[in-house]
N, C-alpha and C. Protein backbone atom coordinates (compact mmCIF):
# COMPACT_ATOMS: atom_id res chain seq x y z
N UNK A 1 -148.33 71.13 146.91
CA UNK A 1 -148.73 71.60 145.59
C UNK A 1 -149.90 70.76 145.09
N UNK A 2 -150.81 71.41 144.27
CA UNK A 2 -152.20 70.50 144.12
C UNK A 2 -151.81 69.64 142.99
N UNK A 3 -152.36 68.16 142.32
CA UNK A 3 -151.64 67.23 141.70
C UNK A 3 -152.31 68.19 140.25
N UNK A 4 -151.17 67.54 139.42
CA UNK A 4 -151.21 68.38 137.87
C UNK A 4 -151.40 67.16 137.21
N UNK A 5 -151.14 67.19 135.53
CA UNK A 5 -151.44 66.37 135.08
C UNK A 5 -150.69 67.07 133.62
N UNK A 6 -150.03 65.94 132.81
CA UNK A 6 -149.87 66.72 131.38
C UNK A 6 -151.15 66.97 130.66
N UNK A 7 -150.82 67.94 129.68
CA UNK A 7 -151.57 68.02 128.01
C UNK A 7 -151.91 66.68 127.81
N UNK A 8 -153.19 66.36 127.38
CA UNK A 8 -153.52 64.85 126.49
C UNK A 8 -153.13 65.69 124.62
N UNK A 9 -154.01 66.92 124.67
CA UNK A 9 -153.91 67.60 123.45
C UNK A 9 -152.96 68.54 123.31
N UNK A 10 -152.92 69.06 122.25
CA UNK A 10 -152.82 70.41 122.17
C UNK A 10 -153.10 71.68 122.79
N UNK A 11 -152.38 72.54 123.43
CA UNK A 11 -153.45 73.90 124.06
C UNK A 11 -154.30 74.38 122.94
N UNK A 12 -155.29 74.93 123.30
CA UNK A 12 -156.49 75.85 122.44
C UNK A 12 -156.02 77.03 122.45
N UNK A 13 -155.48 77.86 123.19
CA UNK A 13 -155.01 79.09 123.42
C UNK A 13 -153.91 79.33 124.04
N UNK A 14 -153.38 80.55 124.01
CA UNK A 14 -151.91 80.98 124.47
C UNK A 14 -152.24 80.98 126.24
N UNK A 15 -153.27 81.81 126.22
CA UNK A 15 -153.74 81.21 127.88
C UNK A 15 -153.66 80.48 128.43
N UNK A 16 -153.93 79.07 127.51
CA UNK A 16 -154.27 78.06 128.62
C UNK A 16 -153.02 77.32 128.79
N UNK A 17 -152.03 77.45 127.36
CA UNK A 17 -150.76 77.37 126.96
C UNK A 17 -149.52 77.72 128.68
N UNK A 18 -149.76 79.13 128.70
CA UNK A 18 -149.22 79.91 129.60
C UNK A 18 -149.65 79.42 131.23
N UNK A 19 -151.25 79.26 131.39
CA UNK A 19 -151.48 78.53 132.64
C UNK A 19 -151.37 77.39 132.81
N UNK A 20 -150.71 76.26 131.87
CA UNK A 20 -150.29 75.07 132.36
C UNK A 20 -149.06 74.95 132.70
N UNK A 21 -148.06 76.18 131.81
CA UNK A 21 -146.93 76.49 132.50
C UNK A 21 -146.63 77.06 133.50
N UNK A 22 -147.71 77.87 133.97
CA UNK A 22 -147.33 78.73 135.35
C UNK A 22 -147.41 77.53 136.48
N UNK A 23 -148.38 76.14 135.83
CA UNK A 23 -148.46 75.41 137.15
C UNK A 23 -147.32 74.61 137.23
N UNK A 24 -146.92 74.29 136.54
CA UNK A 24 -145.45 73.53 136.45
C UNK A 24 -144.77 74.11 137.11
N UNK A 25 -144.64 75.68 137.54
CA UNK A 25 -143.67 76.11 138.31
C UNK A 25 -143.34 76.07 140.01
N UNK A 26 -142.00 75.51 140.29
CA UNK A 26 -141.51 74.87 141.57
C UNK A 26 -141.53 73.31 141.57
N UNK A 27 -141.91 72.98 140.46
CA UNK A 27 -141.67 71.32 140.56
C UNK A 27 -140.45 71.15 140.34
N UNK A 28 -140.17 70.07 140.43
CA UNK A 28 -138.87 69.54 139.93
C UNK A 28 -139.25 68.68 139.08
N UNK A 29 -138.00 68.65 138.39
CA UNK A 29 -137.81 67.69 136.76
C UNK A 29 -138.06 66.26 137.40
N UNK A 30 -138.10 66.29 138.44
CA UNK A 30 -138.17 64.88 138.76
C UNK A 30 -139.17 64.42 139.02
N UNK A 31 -139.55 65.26 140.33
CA UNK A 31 -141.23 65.36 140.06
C UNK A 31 -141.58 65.08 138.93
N UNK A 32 -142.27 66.10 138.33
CA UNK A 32 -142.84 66.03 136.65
C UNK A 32 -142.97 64.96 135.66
N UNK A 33 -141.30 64.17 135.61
CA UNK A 33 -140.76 63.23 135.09
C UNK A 33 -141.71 61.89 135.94
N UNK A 34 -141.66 61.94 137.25
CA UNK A 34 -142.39 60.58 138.19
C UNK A 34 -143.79 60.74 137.39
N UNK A 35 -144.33 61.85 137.29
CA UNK A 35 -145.50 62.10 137.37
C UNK A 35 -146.22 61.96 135.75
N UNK A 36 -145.27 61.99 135.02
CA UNK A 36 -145.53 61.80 133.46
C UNK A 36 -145.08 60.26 132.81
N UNK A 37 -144.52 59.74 134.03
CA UNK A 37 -144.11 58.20 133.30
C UNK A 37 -143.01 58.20 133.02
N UNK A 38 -141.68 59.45 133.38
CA UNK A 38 -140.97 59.30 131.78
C UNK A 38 -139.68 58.76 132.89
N UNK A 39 -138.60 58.43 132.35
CA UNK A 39 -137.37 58.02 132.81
C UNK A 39 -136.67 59.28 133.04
N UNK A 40 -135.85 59.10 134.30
CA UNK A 40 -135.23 60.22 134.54
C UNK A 40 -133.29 59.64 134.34
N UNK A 41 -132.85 60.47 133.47
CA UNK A 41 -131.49 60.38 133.00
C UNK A 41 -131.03 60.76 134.32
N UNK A 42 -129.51 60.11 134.32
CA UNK A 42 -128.51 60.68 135.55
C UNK A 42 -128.37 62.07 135.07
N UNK A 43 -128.15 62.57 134.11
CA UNK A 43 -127.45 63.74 133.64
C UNK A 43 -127.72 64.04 132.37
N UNK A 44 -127.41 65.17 131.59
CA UNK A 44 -127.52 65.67 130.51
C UNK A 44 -126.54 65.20 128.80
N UNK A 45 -125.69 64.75 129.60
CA UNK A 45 -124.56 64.16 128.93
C UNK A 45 -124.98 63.49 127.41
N UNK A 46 -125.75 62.76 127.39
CA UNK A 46 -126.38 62.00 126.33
C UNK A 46 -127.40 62.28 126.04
N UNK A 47 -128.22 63.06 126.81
CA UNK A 47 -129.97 63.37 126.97
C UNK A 47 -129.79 65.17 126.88
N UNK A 48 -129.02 65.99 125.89
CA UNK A 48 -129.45 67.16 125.86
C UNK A 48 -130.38 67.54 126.00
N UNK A 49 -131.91 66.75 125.09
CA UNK A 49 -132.66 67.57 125.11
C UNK A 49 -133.97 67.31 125.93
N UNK A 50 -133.73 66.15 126.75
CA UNK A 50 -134.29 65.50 128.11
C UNK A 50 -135.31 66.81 128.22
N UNK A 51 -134.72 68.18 129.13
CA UNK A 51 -135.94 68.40 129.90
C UNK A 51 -137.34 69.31 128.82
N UNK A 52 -136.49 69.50 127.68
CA UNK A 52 -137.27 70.00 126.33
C UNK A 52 -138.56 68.94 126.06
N UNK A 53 -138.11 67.93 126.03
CA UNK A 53 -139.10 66.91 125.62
C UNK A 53 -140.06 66.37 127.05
N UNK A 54 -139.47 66.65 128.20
CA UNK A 54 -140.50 66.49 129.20
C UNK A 54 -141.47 67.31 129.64
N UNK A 55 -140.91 68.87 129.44
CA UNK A 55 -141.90 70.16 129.35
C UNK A 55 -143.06 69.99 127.80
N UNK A 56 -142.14 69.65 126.83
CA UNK A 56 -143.12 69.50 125.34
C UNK A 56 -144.38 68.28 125.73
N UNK A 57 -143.91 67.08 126.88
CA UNK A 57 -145.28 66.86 126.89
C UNK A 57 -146.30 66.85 128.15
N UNK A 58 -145.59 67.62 129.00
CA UNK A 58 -146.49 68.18 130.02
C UNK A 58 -147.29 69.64 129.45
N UNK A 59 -146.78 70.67 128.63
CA UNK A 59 -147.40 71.49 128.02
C UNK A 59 -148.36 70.93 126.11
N UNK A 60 -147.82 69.40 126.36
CA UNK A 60 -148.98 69.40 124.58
C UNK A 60 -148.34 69.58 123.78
N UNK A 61 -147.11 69.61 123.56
CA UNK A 61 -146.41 70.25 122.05
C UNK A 61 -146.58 69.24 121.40
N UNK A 62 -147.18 69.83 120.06
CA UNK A 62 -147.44 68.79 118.74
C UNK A 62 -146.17 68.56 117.64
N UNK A 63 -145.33 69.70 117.97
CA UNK A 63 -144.51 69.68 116.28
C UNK A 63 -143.11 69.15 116.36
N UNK A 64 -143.25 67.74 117.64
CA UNK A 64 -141.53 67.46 118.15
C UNK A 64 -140.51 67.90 117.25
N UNK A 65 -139.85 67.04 116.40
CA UNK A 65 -138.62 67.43 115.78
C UNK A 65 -138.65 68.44 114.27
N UNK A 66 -140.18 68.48 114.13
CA UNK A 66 -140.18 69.39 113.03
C UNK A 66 -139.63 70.84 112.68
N UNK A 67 -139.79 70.95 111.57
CA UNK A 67 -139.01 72.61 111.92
C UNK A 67 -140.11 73.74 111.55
N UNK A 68 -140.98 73.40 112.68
CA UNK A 68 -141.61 74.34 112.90
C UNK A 68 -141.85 74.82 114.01
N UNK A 69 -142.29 75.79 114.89
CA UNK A 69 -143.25 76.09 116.33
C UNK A 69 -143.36 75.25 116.63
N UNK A 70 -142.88 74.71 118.04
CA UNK A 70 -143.09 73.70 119.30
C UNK A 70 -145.41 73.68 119.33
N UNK A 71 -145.76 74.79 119.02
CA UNK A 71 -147.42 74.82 119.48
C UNK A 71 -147.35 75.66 118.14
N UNK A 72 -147.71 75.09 116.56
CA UNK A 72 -147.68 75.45 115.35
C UNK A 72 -149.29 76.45 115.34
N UNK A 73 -150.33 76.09 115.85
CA UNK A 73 -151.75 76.31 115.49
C UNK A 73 -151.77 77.61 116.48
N UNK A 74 -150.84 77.79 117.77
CA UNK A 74 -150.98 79.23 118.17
C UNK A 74 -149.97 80.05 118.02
N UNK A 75 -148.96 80.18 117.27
CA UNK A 75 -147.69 80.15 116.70
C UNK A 75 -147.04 80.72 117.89
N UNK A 76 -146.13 79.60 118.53
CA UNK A 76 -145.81 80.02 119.95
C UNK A 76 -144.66 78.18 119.75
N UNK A 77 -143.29 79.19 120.13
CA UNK A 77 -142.52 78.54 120.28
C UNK A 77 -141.80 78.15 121.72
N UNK A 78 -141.39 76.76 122.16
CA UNK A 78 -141.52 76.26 123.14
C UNK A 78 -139.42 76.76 123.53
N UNK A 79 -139.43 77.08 124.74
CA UNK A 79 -137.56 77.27 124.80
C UNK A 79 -137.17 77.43 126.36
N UNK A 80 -136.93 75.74 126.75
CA UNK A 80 -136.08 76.29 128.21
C UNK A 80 -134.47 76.84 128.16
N UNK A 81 -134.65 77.61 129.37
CA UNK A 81 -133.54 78.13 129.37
C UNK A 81 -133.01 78.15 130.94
N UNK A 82 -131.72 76.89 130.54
CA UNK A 82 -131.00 77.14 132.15
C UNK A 82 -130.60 78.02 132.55
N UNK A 83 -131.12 78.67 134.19
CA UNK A 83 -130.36 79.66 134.84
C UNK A 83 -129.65 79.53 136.11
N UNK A 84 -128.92 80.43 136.66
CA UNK A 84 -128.34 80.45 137.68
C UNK A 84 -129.05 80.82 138.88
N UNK A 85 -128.60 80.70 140.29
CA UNK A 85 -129.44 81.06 141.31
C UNK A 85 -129.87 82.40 141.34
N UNK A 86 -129.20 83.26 140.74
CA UNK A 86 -129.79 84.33 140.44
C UNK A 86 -130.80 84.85 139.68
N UNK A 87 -130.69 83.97 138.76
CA UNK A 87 -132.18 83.96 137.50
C UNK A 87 -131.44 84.36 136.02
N UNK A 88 -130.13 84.29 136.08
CA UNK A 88 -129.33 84.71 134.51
C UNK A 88 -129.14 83.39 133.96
N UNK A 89 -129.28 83.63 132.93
CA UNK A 89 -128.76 82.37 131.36
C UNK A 89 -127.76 81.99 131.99
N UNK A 90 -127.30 80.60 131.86
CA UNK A 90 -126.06 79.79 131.80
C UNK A 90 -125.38 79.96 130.96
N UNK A 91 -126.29 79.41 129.82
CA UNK A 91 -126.04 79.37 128.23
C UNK A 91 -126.77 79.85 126.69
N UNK A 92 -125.82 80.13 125.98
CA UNK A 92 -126.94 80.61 124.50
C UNK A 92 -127.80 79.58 124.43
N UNK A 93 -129.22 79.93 123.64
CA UNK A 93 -130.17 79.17 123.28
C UNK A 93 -130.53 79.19 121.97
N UNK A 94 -130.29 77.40 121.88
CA UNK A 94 -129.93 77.21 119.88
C UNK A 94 -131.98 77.82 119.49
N UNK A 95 -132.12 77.89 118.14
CA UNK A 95 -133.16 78.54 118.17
C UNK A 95 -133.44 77.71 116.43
N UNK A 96 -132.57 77.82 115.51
CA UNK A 96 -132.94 76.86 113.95
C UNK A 96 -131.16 77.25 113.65
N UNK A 97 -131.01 76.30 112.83
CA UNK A 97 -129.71 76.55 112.07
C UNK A 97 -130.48 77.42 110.85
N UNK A 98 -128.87 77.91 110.31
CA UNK A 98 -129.07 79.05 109.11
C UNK A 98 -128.91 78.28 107.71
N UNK A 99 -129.70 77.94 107.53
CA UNK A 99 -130.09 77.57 105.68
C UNK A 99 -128.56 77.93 105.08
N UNK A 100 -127.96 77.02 104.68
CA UNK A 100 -126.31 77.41 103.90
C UNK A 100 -126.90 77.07 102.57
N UNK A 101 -128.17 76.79 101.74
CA UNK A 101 -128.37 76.99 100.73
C UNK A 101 -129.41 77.31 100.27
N UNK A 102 -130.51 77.63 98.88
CA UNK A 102 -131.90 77.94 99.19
C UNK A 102 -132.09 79.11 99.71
N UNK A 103 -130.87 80.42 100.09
CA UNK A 103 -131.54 81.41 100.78
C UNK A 103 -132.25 82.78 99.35
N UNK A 104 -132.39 82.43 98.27
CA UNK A 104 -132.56 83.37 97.22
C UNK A 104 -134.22 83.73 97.69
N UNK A 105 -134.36 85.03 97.53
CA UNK A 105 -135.62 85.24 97.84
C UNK A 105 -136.06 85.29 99.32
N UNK A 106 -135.27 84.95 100.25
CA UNK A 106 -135.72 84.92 101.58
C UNK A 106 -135.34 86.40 102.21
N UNK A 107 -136.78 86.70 102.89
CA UNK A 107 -136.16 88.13 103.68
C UNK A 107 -136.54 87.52 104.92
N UNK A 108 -135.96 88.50 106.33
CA UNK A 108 -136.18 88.69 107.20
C UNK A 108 -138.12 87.81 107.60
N UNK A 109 -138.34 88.78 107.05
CA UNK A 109 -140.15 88.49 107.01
C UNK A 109 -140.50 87.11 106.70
N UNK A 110 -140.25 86.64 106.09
CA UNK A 110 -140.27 84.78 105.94
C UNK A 110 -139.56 83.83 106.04
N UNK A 111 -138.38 84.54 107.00
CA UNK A 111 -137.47 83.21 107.04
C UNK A 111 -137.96 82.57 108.74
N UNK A 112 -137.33 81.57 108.46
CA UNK A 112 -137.36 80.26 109.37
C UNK A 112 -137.25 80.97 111.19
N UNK A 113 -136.03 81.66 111.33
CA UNK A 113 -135.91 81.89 112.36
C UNK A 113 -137.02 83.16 112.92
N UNK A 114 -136.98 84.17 112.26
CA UNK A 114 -138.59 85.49 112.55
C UNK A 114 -139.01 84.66 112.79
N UNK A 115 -139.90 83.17 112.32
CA UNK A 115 -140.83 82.63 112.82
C UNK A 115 -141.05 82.10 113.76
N UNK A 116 -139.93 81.64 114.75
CA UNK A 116 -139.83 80.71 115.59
C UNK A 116 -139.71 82.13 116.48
N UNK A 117 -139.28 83.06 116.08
CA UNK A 117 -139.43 83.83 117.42
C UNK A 117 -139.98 85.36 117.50
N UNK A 118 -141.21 84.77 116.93
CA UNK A 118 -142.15 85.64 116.84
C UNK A 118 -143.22 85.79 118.15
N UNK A 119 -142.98 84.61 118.72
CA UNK A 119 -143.83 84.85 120.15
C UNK A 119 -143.14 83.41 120.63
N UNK A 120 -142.29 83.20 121.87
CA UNK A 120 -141.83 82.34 122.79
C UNK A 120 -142.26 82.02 124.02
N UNK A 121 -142.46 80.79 124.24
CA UNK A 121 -142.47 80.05 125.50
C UNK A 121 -141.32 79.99 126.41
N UNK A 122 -140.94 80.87 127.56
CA UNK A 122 -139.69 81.08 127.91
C UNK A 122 -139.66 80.36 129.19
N UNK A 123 -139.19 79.16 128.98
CA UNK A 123 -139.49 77.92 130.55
C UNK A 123 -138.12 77.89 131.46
N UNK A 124 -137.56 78.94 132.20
CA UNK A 124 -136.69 78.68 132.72
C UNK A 124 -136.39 77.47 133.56
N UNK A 125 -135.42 76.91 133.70
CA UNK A 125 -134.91 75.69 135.02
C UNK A 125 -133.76 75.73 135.64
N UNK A 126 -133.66 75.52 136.50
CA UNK A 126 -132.54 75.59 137.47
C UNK A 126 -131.06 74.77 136.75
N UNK A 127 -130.47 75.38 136.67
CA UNK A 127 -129.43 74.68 135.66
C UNK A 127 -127.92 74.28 136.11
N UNK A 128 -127.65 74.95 137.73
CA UNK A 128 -126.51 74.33 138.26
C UNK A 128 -126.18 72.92 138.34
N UNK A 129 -125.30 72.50 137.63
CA UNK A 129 -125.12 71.17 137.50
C UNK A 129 -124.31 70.37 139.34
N UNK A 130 -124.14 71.12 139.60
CA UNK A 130 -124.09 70.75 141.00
C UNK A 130 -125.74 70.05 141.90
N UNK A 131 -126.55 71.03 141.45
CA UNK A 131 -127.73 69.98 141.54
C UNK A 131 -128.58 69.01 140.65
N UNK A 132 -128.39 68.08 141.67
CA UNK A 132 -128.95 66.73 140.41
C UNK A 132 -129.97 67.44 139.40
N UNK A 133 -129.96 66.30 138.38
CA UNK A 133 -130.87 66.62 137.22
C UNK A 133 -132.45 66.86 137.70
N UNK A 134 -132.47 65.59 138.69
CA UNK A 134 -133.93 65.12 139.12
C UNK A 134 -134.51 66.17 139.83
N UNK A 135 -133.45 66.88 141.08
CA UNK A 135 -134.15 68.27 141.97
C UNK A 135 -134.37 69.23 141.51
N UNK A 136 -133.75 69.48 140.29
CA UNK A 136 -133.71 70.98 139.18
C UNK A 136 -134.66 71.03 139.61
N UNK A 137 -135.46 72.74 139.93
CA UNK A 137 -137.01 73.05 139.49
C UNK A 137 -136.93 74.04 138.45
N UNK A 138 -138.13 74.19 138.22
CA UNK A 138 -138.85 74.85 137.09
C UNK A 138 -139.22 76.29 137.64
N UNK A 139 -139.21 76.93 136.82
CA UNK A 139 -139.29 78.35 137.18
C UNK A 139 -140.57 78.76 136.20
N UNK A 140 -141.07 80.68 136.93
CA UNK A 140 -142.12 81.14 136.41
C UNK A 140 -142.17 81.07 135.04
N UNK A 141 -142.64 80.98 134.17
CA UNK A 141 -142.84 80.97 132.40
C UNK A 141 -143.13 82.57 131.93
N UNK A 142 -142.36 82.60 131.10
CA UNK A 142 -142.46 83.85 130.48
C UNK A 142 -143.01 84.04 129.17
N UNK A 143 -144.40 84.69 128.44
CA UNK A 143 -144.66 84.22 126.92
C UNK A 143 -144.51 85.30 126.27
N UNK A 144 -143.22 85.32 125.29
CA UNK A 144 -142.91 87.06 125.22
C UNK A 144 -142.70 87.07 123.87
N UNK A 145 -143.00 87.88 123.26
CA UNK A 145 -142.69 88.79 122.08
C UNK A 145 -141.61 89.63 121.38
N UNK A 146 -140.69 89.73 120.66
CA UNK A 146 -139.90 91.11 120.59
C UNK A 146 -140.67 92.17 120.47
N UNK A 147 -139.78 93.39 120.73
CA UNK A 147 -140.58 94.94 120.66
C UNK A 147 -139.90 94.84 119.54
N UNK A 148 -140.74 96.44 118.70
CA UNK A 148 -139.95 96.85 117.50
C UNK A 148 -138.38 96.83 117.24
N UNK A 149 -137.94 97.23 118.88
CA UNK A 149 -136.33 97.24 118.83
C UNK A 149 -135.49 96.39 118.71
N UNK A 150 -136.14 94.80 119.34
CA UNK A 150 -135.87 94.11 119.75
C UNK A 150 -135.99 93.17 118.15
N UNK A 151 -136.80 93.40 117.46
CA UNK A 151 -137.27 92.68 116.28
C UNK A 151 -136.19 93.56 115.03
N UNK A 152 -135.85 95.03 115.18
CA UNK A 152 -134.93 95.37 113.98
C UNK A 152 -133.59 95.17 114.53
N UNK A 153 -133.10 94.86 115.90
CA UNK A 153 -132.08 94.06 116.26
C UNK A 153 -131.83 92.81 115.55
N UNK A 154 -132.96 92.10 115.74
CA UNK A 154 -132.73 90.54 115.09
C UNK A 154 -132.66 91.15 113.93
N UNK A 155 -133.96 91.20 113.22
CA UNK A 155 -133.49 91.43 111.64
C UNK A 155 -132.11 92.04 111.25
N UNK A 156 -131.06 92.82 111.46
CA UNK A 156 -129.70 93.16 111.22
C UNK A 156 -129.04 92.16 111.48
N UNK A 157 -128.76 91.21 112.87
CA UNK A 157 -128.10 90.26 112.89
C UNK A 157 -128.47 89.35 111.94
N UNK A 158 -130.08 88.97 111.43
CA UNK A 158 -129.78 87.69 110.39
C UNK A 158 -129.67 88.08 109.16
N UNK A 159 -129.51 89.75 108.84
CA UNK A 159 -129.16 89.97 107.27
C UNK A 159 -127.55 89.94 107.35
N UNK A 160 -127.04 90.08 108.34
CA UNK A 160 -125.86 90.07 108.06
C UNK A 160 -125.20 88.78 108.23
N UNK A 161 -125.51 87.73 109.19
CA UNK A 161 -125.47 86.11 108.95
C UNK A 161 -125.79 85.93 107.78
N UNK A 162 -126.85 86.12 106.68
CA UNK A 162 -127.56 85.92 105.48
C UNK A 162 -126.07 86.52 104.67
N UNK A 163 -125.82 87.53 104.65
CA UNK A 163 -124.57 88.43 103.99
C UNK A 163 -123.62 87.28 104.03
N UNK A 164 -122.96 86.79 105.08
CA UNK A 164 -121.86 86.39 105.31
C UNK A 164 -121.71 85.00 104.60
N UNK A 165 -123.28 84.25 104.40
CA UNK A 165 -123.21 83.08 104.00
C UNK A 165 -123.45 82.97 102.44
N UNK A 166 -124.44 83.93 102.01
CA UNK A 166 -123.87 84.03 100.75
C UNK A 166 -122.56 84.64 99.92
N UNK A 167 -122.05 85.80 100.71
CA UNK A 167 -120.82 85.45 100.07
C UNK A 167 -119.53 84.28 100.35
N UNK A 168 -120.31 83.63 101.27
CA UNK A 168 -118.86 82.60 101.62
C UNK A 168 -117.47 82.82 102.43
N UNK A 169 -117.74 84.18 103.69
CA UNK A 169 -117.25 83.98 104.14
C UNK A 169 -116.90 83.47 105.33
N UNK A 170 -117.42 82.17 105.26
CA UNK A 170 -117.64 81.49 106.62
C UNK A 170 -116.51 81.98 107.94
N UNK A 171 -115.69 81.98 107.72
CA UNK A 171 -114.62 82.31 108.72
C UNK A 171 -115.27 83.22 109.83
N UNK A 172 -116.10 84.41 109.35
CA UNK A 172 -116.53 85.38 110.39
C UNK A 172 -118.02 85.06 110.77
N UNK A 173 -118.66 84.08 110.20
CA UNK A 173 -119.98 83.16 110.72
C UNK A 173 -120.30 83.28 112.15
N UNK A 174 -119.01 82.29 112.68
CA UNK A 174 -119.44 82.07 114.03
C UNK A 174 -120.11 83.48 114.73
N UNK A 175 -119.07 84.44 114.69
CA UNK A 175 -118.98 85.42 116.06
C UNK A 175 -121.19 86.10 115.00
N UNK A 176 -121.34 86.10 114.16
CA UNK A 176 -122.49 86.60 113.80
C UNK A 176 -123.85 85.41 113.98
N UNK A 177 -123.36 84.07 114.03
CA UNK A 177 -124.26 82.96 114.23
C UNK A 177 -124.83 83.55 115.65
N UNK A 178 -124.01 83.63 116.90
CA UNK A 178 -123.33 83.88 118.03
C UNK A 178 -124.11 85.11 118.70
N UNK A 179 -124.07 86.15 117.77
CA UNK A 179 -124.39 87.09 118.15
C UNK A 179 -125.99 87.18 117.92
N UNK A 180 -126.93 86.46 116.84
CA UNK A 180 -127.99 86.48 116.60
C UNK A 180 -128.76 85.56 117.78
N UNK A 181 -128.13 84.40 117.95
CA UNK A 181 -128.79 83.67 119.16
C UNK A 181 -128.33 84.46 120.75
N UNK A 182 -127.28 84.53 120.52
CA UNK A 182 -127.28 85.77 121.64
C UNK A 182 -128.45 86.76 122.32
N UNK A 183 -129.21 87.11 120.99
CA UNK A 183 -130.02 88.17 121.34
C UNK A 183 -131.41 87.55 122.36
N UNK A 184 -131.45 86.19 122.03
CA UNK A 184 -132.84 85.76 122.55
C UNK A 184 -132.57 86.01 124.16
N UNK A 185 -131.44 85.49 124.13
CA UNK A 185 -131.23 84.82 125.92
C UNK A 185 -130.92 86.21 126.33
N UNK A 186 -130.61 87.27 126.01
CA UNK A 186 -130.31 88.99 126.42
C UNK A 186 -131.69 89.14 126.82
N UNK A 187 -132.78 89.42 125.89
CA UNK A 187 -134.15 89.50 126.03
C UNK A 187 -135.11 89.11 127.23
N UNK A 188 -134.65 87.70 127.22
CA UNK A 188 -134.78 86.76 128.05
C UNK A 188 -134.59 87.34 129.51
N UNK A 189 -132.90 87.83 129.66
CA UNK A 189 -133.22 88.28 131.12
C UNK A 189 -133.20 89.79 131.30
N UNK A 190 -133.32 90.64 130.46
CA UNK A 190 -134.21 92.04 130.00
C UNK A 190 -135.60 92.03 130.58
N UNK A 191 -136.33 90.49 130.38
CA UNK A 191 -138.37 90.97 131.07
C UNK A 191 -137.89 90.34 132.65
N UNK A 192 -136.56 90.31 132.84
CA UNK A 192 -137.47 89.32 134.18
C UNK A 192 -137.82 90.74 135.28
C-alpha cells in the first residue's frame, strides 16, 4: 500500500474529506495507529472511543468533543461503525443524546440530531472482537445523506422521542431512543 499520512488541517471539501478516507481503507488500526504516533490499547474496554479519535485525526476532524459535526465548515459528520465479516452492524450507533430540557420551540428542522445527520461519514471497521484491536481493518467509507424517506422516518421517530419526553413518560423512552438510533445503522447497511 503506498505510505499515507494524516490531516495536518482540516479537509477543504467533502472530496477530499471522502478521498482521504477511501485511502485509509484495508489498513489496520494498527497500522494507522504506528503510523500516526498514537498508542495502541489492548482492547476497547476503557478506550470506547479509541478508533473514533484515531480516524478523527487521520481524516482532520476539528470539533473533538463538541456538540457539533465531527468536520463543522463542510457539515459532515464523522461515525465508525463496527461490522461483521459479512459487512452488517454489530451494534447501534450513539449519534447526540435527547435534550431532557430546553426542548420549547425546537422542531425537527433545528434540532441537534437533523444536524448531525444531515450528511455522514460512514467509516466502517472490522469489529469481531476475536480479532485483536491492532489487526481490525478499515473498510470502504461511505458519505451519505438521508432520502426524503429516510429523513420523514427520522423526523417521526424524534417527534415522538420529543412527545415522550415532554410529557414525562420516560418508561417508554428507551424502546423510541432505540428505535431513532436504530435508523442510522439500518441505512447504513441499506447503501452497501
Amino acid at each position: 500500500m503506498p505510505t499515507i499520512a494524516p490531516l495536518l488541517s482540516p479537509p477543504q471539501s467533502q472530496e477530499q474529506l471522502l478521498a482521504q478516507a477511501q485511502q485509509l481503507a484495508g489498513y489496520s488500526l494498527g497500522e494507522l495507529a504506528q503510523l500516526a504516533g498514537i498508542p495502541i490499547p489492548r482492547d476497547l474496554k476503557r478506550d470506547k472511543g479509541w478508533i473514533g479519535i484515531l480516524l478523527e485525526i487521520w481524516l482532520g476532524a476539528s470539533a473533538g468533543s463538541k456538540p457539533e459535526q465531527d468536520f463543522a465548515a463542510l457539515g459532515v459528520e464523522l461515525k465508525t461503525i463496527p461490522i461483521d465479516s459479512s459487512g452488517r452492524p454489530l451494534e447501534t450507533t450513539f449519534v447526540c443524546v435527547a435534550p431532557l430540557t430546553g426542548n420549547s420551540g425546537v422542531t425537527w428542522e433545528s434540532s441537534h440530531v437533523r444536524h448531525k445527520l444531515k450528511r455522514v461519514l460512514w467509516v466502517p471497521v472490522e469489529g469481531d472482537r476475536a480479532i485483536p484491536l491492532a489487526e481490525r481493518r478499515v473498510g470502504a467509507p461511505l458519505l451519505w445523506s438521508p432520502s426524503e424517506e429516510e429523513d420523514r422516518q427520522l423526523r417521526m421517530d424524534w417527534e415522538e422521542l420529543m412527545d415522550l419526553i415532554v410529557s414525562a413518560r420516560s418508561s417508554a423512552s428507551p424502546p423510541a431512543t432505540a428505535k431513532c438510533c436504530s435508523c442510522a445503522r439500518k441505512r447504513q447497511t441499506a447503501k452497501r
